[in-house]
Protein backbone atom coordinates (compact mmCIF):
# COMPACT_ATOMS: atom_id res chain seq x y z
CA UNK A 1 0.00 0.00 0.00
CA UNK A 2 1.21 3.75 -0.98
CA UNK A 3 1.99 6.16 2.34
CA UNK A 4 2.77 9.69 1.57
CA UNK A 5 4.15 11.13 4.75
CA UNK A 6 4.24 14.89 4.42
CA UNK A 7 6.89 16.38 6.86
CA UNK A 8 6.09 19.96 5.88
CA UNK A 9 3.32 22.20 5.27
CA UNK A 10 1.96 20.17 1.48
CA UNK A 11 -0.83 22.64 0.97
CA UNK A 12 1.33 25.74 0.69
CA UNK A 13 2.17 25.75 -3.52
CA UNK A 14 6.17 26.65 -3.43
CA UNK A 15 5.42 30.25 -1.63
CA UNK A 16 9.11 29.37 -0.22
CA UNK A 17 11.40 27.06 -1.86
CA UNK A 18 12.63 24.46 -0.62
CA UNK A 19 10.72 24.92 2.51
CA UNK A 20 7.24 24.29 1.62
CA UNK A 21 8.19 21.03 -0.94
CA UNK A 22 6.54 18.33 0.98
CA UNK A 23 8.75 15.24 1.78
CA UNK A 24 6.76 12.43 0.53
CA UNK A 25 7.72 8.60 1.25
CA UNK A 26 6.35 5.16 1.39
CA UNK A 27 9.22 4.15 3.41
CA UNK A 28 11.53 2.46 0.46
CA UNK A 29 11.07 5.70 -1.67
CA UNK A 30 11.72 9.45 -0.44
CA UNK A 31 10.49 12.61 -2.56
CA UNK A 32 12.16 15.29 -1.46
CA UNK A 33 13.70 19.03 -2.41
CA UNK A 34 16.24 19.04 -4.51
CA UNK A 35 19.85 19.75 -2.36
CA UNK A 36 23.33 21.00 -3.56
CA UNK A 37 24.45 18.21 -2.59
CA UNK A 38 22.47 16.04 -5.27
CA UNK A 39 25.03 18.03 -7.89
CA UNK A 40 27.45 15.15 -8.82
CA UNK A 41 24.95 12.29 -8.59
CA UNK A 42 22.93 14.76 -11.16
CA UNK A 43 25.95 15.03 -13.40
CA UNK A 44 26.12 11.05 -12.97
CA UNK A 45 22.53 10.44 -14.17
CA UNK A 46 22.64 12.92 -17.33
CA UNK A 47 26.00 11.47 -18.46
CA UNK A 48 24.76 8.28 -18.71
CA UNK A 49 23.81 7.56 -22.75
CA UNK A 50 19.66 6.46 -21.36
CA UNK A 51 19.50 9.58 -20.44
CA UNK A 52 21.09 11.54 -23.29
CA UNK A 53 19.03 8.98 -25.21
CA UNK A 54 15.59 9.45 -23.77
CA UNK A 55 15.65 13.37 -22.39
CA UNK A 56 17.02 16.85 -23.53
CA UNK A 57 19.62 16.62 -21.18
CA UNK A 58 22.96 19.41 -22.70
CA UNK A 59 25.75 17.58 -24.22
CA UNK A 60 27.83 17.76 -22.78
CA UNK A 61 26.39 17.95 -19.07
CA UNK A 62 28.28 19.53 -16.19
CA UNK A 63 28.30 20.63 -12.67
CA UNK A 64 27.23 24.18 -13.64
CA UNK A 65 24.46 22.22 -15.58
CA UNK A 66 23.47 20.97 -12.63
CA UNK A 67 23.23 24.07 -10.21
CA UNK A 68 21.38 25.81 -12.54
CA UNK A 69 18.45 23.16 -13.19
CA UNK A 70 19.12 23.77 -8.85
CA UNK A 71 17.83 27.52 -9.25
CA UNK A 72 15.31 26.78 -12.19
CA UNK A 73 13.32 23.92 -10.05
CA UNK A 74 13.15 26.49 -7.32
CA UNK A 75 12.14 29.30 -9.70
CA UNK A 76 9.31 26.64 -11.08
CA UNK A 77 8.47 25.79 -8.04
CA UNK A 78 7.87 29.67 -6.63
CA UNK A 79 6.03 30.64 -9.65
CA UNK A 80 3.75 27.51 -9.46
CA UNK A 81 5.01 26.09 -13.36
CA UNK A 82 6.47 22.93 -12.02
CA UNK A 83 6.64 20.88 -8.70
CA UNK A 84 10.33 19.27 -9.01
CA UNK A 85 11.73 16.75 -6.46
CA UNK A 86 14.45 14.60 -5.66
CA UNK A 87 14.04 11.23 -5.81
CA UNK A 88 16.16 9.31 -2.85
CA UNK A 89 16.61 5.59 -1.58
CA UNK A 90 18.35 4.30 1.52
CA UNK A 91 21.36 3.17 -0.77
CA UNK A 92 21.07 6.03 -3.34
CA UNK A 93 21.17 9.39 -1.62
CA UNK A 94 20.36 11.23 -5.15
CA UNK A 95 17.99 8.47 -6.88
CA UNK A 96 16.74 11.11 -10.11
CA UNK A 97 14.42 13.29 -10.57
CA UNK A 98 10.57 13.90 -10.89
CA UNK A 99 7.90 16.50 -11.50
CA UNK A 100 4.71 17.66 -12.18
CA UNK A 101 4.87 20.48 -15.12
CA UNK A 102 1.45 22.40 -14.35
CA UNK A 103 -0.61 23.31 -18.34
CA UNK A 104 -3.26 24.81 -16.75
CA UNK A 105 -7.06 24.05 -16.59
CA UNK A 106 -6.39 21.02 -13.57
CA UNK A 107 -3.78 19.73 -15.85
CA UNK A 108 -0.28 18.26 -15.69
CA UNK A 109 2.42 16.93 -17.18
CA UNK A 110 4.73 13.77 -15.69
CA UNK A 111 8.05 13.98 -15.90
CA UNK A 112 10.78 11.78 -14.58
CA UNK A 113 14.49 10.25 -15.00
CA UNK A 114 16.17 7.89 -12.69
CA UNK A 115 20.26 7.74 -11.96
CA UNK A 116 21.67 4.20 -13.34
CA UNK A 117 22.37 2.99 -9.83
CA UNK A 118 18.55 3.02 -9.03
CA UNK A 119 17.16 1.57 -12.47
CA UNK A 120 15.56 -2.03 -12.53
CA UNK A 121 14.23 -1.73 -9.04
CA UNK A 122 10.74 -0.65 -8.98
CA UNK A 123 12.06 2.88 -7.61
CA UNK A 124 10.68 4.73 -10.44
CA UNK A 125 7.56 3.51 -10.12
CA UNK A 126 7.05 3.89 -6.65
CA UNK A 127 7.91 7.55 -7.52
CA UNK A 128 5.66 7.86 -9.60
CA UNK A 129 2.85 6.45 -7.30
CA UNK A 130 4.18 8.97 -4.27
CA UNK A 131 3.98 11.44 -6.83
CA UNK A 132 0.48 10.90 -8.14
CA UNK A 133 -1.18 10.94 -4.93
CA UNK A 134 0.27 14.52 -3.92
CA UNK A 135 -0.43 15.76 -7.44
CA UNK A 136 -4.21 14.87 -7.55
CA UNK A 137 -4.83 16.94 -4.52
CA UNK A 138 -4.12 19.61 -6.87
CA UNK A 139 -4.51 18.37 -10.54
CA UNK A 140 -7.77 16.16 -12.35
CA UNK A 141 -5.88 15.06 -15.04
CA UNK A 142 -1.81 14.26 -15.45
CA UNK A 143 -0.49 13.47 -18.90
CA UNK A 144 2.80 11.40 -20.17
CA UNK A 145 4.80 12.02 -22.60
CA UNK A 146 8.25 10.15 -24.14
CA UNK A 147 9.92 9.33 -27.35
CA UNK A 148 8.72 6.68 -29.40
CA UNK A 149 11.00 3.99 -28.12
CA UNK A 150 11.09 4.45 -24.51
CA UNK A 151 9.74 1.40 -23.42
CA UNK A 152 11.09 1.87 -19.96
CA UNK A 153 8.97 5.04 -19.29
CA UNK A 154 6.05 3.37 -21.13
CA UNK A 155 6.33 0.73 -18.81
CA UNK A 156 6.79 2.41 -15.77
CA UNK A 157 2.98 4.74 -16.70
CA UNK A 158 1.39 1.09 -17.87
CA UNK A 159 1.93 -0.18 -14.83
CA UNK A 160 0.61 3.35 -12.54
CA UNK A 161 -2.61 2.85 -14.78
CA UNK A 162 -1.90 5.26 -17.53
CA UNK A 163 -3.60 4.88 -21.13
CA UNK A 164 -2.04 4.48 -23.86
CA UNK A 165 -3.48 7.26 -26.12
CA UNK A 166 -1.70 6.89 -29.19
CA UNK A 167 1.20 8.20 -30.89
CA UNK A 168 1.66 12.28 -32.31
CA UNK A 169 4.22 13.06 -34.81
CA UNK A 170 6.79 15.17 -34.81
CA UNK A 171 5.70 16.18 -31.04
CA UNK A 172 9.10 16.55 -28.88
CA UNK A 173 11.96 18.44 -29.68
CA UNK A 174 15.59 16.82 -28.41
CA UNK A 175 18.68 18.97 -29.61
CA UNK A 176 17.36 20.17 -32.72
CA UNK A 177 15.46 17.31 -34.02
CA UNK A 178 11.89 16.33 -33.62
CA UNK A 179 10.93 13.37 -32.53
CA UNK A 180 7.40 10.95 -32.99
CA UNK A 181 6.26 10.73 -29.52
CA UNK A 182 4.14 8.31 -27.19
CA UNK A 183 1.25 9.95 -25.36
CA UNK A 184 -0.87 8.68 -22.26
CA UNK A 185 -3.02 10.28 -19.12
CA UNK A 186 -4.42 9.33 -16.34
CA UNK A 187 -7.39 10.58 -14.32
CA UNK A 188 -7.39 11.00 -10.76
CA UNK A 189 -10.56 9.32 -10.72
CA UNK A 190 -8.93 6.10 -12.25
CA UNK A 191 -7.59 3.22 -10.95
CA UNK A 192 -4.07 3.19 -10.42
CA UNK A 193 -3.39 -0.24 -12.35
CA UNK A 194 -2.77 -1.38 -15.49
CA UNK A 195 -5.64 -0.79 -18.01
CA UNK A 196 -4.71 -4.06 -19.95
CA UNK A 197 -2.51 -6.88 -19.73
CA UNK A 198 1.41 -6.47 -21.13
CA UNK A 199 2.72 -9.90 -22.25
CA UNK A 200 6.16 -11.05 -21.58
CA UNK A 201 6.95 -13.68 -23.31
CA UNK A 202 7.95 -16.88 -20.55
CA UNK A 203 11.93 -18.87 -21.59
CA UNK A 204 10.96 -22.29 -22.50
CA UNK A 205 13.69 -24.31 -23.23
CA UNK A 206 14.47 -28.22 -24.73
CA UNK A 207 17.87 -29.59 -25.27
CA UNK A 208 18.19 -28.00 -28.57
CA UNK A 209 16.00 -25.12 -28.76
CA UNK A 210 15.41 -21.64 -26.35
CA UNK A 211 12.18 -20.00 -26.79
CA UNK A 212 13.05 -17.02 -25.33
CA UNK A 213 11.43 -12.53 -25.54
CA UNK A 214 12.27 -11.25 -28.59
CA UNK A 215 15.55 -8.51 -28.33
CA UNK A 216 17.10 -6.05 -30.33
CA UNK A 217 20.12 -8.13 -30.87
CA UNK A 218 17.90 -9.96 -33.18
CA UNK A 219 17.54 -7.46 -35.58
CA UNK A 220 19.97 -8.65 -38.29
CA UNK A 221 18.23 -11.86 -38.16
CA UNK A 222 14.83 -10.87 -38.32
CA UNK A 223 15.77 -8.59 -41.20
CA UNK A 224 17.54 -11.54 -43.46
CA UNK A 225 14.08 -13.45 -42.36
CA UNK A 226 11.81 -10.28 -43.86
CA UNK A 227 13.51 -10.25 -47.09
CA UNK A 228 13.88 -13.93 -47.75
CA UNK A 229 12.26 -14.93 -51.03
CA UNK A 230 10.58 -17.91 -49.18
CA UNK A 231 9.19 -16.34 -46.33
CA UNK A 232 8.17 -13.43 -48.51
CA UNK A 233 5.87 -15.82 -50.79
CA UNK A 234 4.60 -18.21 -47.91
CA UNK A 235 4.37 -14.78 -45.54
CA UNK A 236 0.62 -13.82 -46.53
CA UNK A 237 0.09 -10.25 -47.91
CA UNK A 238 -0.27 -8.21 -44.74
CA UNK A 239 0.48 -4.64 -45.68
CA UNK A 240 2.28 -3.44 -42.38
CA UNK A 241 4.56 -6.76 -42.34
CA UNK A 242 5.29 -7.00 -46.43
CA UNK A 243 6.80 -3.17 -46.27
CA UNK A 244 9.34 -3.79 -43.13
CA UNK A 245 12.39 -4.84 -44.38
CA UNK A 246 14.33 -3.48 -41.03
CA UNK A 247 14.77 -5.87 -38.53
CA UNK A 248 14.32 -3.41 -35.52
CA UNK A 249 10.87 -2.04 -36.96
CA UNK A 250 9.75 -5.63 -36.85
CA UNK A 251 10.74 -5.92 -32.96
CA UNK A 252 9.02 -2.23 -32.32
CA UNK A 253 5.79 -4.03 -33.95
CA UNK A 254 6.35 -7.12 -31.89
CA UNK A 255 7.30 -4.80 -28.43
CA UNK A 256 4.15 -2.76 -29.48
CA UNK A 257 1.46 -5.71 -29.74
CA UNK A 258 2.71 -7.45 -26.27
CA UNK A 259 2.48 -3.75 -24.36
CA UNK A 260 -0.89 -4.15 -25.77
CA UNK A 261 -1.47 -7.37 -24.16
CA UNK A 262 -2.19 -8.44 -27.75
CA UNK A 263 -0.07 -11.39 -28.65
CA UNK A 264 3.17 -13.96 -27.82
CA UNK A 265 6.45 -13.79 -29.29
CA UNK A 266 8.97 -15.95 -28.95
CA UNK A 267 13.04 -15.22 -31.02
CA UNK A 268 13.27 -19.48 -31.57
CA UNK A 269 17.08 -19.71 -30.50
CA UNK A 270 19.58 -22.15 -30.49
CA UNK A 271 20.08 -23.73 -27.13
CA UNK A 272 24.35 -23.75 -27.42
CA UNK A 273 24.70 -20.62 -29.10
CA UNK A 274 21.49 -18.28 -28.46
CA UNK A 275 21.59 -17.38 -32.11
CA UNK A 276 18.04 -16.77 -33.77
CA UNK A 277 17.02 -19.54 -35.46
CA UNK A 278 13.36 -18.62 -36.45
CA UNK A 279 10.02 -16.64 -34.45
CA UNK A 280 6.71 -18.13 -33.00
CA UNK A 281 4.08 -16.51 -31.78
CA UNK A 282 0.36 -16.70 -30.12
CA UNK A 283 -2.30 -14.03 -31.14
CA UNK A 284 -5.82 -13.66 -31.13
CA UNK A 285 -5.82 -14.63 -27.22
CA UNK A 286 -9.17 -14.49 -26.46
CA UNK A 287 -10.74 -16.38 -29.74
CA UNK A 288 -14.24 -16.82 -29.06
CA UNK A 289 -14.99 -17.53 -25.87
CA UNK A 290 -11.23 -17.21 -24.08
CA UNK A 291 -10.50 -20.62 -24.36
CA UNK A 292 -8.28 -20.38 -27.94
CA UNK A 293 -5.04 -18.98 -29.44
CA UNK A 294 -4.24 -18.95 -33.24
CA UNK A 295 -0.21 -19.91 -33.99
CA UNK A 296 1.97 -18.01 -36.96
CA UNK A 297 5.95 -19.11 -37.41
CA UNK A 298 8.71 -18.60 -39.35
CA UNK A 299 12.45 -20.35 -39.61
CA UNK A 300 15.52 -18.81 -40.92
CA UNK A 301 16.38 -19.65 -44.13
CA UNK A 302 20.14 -21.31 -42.44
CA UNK A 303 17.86 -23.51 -40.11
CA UNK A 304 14.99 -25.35 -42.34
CA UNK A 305 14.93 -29.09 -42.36
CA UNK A 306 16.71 -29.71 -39.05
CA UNK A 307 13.35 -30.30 -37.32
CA UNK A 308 13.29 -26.50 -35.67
CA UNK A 309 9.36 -25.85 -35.99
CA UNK A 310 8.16 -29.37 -34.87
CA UNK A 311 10.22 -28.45 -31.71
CA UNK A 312 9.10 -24.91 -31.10
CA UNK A 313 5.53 -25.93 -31.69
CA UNK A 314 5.67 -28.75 -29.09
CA UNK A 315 7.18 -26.03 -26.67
CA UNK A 316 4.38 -23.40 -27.24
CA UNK A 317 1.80 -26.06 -27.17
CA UNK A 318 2.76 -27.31 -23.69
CA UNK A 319 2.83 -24.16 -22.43
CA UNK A 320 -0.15 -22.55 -23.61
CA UNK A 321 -2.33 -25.92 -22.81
CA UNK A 322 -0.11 -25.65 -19.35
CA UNK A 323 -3.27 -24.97 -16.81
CA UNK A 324 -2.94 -21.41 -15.46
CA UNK A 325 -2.54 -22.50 -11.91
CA UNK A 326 0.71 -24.03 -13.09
CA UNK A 327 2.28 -21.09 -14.88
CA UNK A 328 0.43 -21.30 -18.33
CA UNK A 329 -2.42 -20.25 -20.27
CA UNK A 330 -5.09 -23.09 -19.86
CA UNK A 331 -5.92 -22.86 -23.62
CA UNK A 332 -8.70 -25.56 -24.45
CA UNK A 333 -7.59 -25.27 -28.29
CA UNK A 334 -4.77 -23.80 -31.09
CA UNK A 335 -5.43 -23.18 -34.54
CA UNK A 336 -3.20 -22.42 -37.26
CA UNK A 337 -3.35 -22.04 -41.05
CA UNK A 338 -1.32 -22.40 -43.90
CA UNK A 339 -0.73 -22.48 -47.50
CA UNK A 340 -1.65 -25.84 -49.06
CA UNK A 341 1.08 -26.02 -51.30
CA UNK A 342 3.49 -25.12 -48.58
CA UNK A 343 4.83 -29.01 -48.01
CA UNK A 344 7.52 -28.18 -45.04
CA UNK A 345 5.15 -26.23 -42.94
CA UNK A 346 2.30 -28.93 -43.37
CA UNK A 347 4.98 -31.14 -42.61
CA UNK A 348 6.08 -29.81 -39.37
CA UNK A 349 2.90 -28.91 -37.73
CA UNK A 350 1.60 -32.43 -38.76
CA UNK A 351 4.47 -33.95 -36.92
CA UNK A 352 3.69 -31.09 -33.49
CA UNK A 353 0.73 -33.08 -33.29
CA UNK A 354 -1.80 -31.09 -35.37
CA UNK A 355 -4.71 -32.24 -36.92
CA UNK A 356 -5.64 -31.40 -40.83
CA UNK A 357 -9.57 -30.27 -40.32
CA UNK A 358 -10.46 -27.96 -43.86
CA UNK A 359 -9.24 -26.16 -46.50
CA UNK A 360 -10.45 -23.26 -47.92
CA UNK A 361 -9.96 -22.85 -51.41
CA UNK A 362 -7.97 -19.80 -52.32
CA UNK A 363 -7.91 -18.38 -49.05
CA UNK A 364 -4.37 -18.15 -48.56
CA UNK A 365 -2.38 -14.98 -50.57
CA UNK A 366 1.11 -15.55 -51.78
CA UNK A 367 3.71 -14.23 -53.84
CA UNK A 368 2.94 -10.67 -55.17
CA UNK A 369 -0.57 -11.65 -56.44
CA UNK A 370 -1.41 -15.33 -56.32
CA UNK A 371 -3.32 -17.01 -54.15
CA UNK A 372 -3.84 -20.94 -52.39
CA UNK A 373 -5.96 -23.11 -50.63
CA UNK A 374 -5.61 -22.06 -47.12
CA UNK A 375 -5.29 -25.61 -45.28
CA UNK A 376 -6.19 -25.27 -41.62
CA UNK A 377 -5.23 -27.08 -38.87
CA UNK A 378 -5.83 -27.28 -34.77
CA UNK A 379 -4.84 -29.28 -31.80
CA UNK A 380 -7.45 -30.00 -28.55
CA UNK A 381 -6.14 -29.84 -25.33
CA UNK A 382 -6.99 -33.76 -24.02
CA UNK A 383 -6.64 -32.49 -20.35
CA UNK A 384 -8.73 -29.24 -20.44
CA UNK A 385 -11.56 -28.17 -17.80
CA UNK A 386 -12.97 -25.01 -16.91
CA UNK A 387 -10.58 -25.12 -13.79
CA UNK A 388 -7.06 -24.97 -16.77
CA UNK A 389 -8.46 -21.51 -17.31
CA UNK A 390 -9.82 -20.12 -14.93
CA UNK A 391 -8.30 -22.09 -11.50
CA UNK A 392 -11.44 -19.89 -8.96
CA UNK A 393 -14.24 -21.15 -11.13
């Protein structure tokens, strides 16, 4: 449970500065007035490249940098713009910093940056919690803001129980250059948890393969697998997928469907070497009545015929028929379709332990224009009850 312990008088609105900042604390977190002796660890956090990454921190950054974000929080704070504080742990005197940058009409602006030594933690958001419940004593509405890429802050507002409210072009200005930009709010009349589930993708593991989250490192690979002639004609003609041929716009896609809570993916790696050997995914979660999942796959072209999607399939299966008591998702059924001409995948999913139940004739789009039966295939969970899915019912 959140505590806010205000040591000084929280209702004055930065008449004095830093007197009237309210200390705030839920007794592993401490917000706080900013000190001159948070200078170094502030040069600390805005050297580190996250920060030059994700903020419009000067390059270089410096102690004078430093003391005179000091007087401009206290200036903010006097003239009621923004309400800046310290963020402080028992280990990490000078933890970052957060703030509430006031638009106007009952409405503010987040803002927030952590030093490396207190990242990976929770601290942030437990910050952002404290900070919340000072800020809607004063604001109705808060919104968020970050660079499109910043799936740590997105992360960190998913899991206070911002929105996600879309994505504004050209919004945020960093040295210059504009930047596409995230965008989210919360309400102080909302609940403070996440609005919808964000999937992370469990390790499953055999001698041979790792199933493991999809990662950036796996761009190369995913980008030979995009322009592959094979995968291109067997690949269905979905728009968004047919024009990436950049491996990291593929994992954005993938990052952005699981903060969603839309789908499953899986980078299908070699066991030895943890190089990507193909991708596996569930979607459609929910099917018709929460009890299905639909499959799609695809190998590298180096690492066809050595038995790699019969494996991964078996893998998935077991976990997603895996009751949820037991660390799965108590599906009662999978589904998956392919191309009827397309031998190797038929192959494969025949051998996982799928059954062939109709084709629909020229269903399935490949190459640039043609088109196939769409075969279709499914497997039934033998052990399923009502209890696999839902373990109170």
């Amino acid at each position: 449970m959140r505590r806010a312990v205000a040591c000084a008088d929280d209702g004055a609105m930065g008449e004095r500065y830093p007197e009237d900042v309210p200390v705030l604390s839920d007794d592993v977190v401490t917000l706080r007035a900013h000190r001159e002796s948070d200078v170094d660890g502030m040069v600390e956090q805005c050297v580190d490249p996250e920060s030059i990454r994700w903020t419009h921190v000067p390059v270089p950054f410096g102690r004078t940098d430093a003391t005179d974000y000091l007087a401009m929080i206290g200036e903010a704070w006097r003239s009621g713009r923004e309400y800046g504080f310290a963020v402080q742990t028992d280990d990490v005197p000078f933890a970052g910093s957060i703030s509430l940058r006031a638009h106007g009409d009952g409405v503010a602006e987040i803002a927030f940056g952590l030093h490396p030594a207190a990242r990976g933690r929770g601290v942030c958001t437990r910050a952002v919690n404290l900070l919340l419940d000072w800020g809607f004593t004063r604001f109705e509405v808060v919104l968020w803001l970050a660079q499109v890429g910043n799936w740590a802050s997105r992360r960190v507002v998913w899991t206070t129980g911002f929105t996600f409210d879309g994505t504004v072009a050209k919004l945020l200005r960093q040295r210059g250059e504009r930047f596409d930009a995230w965008t989210g709010s919360l309400r102080a009349t909302d609940e403070r948890a996440p609005a919808q589930p964000w999937h992370t993708s469990p390790e499953l593991t055999s001698d041979r393969l790792l199933l493991r989250p999809v990662e950036p490192a796996d761009a190369d690979r995913f980008g030979e697998l995009l322009r592959d002639p094979r995968s291109k004609y067997y690949g269905g003609r979905v728009r968004v997928v047919r024009e990436l041929t950049d491996g990291l716009a593929m994992i954005d896609r993938i990052r952005h469907a699981q903060a969603n809570g839309e789908r499953y993916d899986w980078c299908i790696a070699d066991a030895g070497t943890g190089l990507m050997v193909g991708h596996i995914q569930l979607f459609d979660l929910h099917g018709l009545d929460d009890t299905e999942a639909k499959l799609g796959y695809s190998v590298h072209p180096d690492s066809r015929g050595r038995g790699v999607l019969r494996s991964a399939l078996g893998m998935v299966v077991e976990w997603a028929f895996r009751p949820v008591a037991d660390g799965g998702l108590g599906k009662r059924r999978l589904s998956l379709t392919t191309a009827a001409s397309n031998k190797a995948s038929r192959h494969a999913v025949e051998q996982a332990g799928f059954t062939h139940i109709g084709t629909e004739p020229e269903a399935f789009t490949i190459g640039e224009e043609g088109f196939d039966d769409m075969a279709i295939y499914h497997r039934l969970n033998p052990n399923w009850t009502t209890a696999s899915a839902n373990p109170s019912a």
